[in-house]
C-alpha atoms as a PDB file:
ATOM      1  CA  UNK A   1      -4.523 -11.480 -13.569  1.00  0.00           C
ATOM      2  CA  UNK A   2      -6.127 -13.286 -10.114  1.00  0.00           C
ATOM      3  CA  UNK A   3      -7.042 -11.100  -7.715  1.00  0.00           C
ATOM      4  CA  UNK A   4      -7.251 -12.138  -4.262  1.00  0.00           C
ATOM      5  CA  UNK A   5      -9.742 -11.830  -1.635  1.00  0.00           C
ATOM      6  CA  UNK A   6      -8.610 -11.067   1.660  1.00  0.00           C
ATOM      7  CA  UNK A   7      -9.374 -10.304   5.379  1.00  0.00           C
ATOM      8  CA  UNK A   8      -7.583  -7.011   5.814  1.00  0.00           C
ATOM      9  CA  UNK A   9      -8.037  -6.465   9.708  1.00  0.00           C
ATOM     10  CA  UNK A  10      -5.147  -5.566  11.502  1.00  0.00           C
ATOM     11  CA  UNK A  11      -4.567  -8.301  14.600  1.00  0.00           C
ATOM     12  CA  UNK A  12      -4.413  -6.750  18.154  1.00  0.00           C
ATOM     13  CA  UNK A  13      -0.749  -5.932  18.633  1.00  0.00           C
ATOM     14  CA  UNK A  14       0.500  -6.181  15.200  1.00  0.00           C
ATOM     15  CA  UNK A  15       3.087  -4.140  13.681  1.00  0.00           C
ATOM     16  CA  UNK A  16       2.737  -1.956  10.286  1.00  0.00           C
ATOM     17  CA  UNK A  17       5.614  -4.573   8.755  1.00  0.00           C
ATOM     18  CA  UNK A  18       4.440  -7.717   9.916  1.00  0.00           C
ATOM     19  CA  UNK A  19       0.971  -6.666   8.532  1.00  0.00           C
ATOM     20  CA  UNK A  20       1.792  -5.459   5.435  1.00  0.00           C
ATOM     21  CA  UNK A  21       3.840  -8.802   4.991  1.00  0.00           C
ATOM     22  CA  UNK A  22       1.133 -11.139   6.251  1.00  0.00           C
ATOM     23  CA  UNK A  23      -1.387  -9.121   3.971  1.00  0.00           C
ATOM     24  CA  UNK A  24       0.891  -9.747   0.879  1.00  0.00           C
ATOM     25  CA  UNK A  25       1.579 -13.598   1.556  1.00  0.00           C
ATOM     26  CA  UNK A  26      -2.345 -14.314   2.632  1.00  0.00           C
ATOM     27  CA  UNK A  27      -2.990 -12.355  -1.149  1.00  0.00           C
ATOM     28  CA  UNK A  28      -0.163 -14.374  -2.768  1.00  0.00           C
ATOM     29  CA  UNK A  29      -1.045 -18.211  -1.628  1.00  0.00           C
ATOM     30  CA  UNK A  30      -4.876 -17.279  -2.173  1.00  0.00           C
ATOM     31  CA  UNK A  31      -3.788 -17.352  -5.561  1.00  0.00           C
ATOM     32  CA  UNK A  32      -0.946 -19.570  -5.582  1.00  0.00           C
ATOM     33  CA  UNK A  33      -3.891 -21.801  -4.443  1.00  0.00           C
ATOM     34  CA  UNK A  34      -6.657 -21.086  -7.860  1.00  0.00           C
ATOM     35  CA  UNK A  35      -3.052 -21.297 -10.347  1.00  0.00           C
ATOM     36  CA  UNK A  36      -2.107 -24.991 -11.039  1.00  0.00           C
ATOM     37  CA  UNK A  37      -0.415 -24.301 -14.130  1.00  0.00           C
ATOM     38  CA  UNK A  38       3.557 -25.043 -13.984  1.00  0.00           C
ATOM     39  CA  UNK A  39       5.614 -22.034 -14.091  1.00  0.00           C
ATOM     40  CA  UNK A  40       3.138 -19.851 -12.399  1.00  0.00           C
ATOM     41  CA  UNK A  41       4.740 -16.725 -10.584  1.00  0.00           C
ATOM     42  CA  UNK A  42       2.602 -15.131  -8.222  1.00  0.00           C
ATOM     43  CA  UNK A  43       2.684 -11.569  -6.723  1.00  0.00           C
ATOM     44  CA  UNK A  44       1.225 -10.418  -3.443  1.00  0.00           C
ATOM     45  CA  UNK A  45       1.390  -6.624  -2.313  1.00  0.00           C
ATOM     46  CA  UNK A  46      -0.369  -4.672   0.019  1.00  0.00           C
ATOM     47  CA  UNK A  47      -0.135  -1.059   1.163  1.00  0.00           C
ATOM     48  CA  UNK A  48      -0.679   1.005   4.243  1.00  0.00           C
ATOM     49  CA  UNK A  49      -0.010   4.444   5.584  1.00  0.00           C
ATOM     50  CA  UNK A  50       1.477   4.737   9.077  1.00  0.00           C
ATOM     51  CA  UNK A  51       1.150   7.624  11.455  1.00  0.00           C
ATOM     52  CA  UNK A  52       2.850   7.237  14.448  1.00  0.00           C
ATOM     53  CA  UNK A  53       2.979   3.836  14.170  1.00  0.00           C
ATOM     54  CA  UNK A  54      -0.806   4.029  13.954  1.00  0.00           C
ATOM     55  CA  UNK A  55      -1.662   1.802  10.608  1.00  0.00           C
ATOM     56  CA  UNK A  56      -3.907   3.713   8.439  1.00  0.00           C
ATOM     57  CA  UNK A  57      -6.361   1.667   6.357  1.00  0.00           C
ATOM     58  CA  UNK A  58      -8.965   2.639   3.649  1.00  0.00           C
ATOM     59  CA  UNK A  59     -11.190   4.972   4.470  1.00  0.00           C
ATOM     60  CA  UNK A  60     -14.414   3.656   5.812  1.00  0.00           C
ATOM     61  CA  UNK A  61     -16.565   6.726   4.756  1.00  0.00           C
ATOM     62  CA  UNK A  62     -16.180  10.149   4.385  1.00  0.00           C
ATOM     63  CA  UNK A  63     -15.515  11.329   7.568  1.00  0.00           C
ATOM     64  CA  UNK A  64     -12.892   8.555   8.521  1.00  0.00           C
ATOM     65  CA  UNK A  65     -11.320  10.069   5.341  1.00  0.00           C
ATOM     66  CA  UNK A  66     -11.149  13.701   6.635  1.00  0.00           C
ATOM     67  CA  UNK A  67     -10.080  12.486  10.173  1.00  0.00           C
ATOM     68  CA  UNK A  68      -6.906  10.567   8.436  1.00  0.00           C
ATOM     69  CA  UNK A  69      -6.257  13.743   6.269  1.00  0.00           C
ATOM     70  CA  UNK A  70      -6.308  16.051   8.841  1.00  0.00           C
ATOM     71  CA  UNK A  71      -3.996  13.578  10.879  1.00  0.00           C
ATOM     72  CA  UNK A  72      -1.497  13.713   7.702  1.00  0.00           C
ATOM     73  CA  UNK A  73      -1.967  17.030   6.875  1.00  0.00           C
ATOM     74  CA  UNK A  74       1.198  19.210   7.716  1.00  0.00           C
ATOM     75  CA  UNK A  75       3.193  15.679   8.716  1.00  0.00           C
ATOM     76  CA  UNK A  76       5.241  13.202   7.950  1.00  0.00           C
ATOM     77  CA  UNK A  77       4.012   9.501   7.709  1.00  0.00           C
ATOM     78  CA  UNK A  78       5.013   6.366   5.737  1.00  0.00           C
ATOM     79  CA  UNK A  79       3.723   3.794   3.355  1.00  0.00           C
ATOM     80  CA  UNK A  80       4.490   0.365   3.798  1.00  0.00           C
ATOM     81  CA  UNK A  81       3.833  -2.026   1.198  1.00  0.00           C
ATOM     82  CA  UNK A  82       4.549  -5.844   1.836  1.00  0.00           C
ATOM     83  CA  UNK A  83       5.375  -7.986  -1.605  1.00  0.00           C
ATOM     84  CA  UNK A  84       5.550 -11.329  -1.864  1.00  0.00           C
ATOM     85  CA  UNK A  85       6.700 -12.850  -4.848  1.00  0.00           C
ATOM     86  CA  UNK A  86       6.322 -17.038  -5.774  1.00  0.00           C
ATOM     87  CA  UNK A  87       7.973 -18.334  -8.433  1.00  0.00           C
ATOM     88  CA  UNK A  88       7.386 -22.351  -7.934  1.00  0.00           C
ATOM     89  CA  UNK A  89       8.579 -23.545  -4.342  1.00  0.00           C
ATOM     90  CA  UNK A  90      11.219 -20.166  -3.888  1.00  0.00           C
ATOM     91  CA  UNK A  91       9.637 -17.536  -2.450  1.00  0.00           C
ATOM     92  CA  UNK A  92      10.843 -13.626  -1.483  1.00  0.00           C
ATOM     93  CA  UNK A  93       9.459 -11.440   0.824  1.00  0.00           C
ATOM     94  CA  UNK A  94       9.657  -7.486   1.804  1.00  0.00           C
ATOM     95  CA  UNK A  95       8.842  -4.619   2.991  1.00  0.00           C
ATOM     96  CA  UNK A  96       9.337  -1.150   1.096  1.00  0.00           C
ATOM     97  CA  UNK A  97       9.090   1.947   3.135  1.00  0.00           C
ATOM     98  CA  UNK A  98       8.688   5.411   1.591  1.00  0.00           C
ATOM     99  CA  UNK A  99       8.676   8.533   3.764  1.00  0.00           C
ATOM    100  CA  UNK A 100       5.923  11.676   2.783  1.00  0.00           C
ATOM    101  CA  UNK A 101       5.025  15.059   3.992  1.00  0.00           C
ATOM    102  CA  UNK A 102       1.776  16.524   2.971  1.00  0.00           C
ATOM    103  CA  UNK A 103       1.590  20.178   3.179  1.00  0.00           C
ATOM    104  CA  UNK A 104      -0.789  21.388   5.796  1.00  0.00           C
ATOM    105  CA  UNK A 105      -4.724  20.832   3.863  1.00  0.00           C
ATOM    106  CA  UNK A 106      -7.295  24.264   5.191  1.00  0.00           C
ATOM    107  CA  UNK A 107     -10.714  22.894   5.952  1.00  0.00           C
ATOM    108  CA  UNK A 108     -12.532  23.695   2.308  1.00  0.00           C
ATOM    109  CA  UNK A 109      -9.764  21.896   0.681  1.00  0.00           C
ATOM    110  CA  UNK A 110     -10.044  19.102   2.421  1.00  0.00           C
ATOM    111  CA  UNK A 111     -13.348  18.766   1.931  1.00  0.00           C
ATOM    112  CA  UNK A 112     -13.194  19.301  -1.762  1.00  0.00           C
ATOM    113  CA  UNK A 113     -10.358  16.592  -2.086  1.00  0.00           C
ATOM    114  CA  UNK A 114     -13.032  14.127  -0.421  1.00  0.00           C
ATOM    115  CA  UNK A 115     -16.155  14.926  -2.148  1.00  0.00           C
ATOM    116  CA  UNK A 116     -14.272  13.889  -5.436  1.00  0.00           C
ATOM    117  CA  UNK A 117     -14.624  10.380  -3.983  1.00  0.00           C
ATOM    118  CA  UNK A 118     -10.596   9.688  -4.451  1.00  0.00           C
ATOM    119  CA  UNK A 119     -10.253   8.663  -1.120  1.00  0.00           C
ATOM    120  CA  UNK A 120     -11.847   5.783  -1.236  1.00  0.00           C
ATOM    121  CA  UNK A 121     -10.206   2.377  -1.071  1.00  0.00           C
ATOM    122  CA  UNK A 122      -6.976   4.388  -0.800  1.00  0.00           C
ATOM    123  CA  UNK A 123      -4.509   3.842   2.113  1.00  0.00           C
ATOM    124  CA  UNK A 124      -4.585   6.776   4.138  1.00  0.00           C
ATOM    125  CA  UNK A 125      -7.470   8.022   2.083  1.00  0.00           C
ATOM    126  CA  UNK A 126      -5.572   9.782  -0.978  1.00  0.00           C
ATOM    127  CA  UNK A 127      -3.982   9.069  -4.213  1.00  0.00           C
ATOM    128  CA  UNK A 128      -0.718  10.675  -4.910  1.00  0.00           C
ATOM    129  CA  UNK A 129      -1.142   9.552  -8.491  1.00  0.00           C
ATOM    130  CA  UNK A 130      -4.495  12.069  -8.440  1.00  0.00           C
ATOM    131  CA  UNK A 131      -5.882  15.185  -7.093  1.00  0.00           C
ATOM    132  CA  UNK A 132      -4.031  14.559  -3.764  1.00  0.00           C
ATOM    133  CA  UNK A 133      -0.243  15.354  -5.688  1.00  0.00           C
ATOM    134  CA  UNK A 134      -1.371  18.943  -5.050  1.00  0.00           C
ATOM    135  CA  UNK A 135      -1.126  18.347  -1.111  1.00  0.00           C
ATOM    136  CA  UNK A 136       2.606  16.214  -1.477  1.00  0.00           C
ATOM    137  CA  UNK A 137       5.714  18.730  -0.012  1.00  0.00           C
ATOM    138  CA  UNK A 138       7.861  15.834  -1.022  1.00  0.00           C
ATOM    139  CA  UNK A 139       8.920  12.240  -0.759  1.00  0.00           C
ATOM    140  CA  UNK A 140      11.614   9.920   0.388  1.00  0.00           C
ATOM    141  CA  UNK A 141      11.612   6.537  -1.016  1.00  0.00           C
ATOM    142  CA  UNK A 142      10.000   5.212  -4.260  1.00  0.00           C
ATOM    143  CA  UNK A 143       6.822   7.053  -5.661  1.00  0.00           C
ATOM    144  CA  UNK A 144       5.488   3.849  -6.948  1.00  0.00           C
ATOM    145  CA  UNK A 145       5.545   2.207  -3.186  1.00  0.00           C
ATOM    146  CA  UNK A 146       3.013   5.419  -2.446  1.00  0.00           C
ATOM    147  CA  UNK A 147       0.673   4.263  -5.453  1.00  0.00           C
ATOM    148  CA  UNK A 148       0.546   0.700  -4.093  1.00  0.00           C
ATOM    149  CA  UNK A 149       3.378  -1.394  -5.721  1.00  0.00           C
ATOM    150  CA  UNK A 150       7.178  -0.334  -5.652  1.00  0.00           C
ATOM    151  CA  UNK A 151       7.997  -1.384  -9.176  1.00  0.00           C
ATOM    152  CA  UNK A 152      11.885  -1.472  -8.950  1.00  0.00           C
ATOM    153  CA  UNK A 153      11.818  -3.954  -5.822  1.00  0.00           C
ATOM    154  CA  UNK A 154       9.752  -5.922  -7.992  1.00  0.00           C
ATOM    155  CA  UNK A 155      12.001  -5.864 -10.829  1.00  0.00           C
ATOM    156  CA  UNK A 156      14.740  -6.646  -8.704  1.00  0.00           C
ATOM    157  CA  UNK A 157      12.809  -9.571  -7.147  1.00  0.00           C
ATOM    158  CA  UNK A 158      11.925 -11.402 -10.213  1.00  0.00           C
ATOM    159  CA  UNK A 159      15.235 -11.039 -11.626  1.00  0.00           C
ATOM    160  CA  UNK A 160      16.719 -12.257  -8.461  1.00  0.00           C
ATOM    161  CA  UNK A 161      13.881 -15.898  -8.724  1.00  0.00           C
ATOM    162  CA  UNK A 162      15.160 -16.135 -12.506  1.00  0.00           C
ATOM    163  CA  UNK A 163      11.865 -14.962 -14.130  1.00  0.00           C
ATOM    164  CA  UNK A 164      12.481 -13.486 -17.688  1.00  0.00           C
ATOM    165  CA  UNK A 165       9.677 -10.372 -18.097  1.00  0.00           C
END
């Protein structure tokens, strides 16, 4: 496994899809670019929570990860993830949108849930894989698209490009 090194500022103006997507194909040719070995398929993802149509990025302390909880707390949002997968010169792109509500999170919790240090380097500062499950009301859309990579669209991708897995 390559992992890629990316820039992940959002660009003035641009929407939650295009950057998830531009995230995921910067990730993918970055190591599209290190892999010169023939038959080579190459996945780029990237996540982000959206409130509002305000993109919500990892945390970048603490208290940037209470003010994102407390704007998810009791709400709705979404998490985007862009993949990108290369498989020689074809190439397929999307974006996977899963709707959540967190229940409303009282003050002690809240700090609790970020003192465990979860948050960090989460979208949206939490994990719904960890502690944070306790805070999900429910879901629309694939759980795995919430943990970072929807595994069925990925499935479905690389069957679609011919790859045997």
């Amino acid at each position: 496994m390559e992992v890629a090194d990316v820039d992940e500022s959002v660009l003035p103006g641009e929407a939650p899809e295009a950057y998830v997507l531009r995230l995921a194909r910067a990730k993918a040719s970055q190591v599209a670019g290190r892999c010169r070995k023939s038959g080579t398929v190459v996945l780029g993802a990237d996540t982000t929570v959206v409130a509002d149509g305000e993109i919500l990025g990892k945390p970048e302390h603490a208290a940037d990860a209470v003010r994102m909880l407390s704007r998810l707390a009791g709400a709705v949002h979404e998490v985007l993830t862009g993949v990108v997968v290369r498989s020689g010169a074809q190439e397929m792109a999307e974006v996977v949108r899963t709707r959540v509500h967190l229940l409303p999170i009282a003050d002690d919790e809240l700090q609790w849930y970020v003192g465990t240090g979860e948050p960090e380097g989460k979208a949206g500062a939490y994990a719904i894989q960890g502690r944070a499950a306790r805070f999900v009301d429910w879901i629309e859309g694939s759980w795995s698209n919430v943990v970072g990579l929807p595994v069925a669209t990925v499935a479905r991708m690389l069957r679609e490009l011919g790859v045997v897995f």
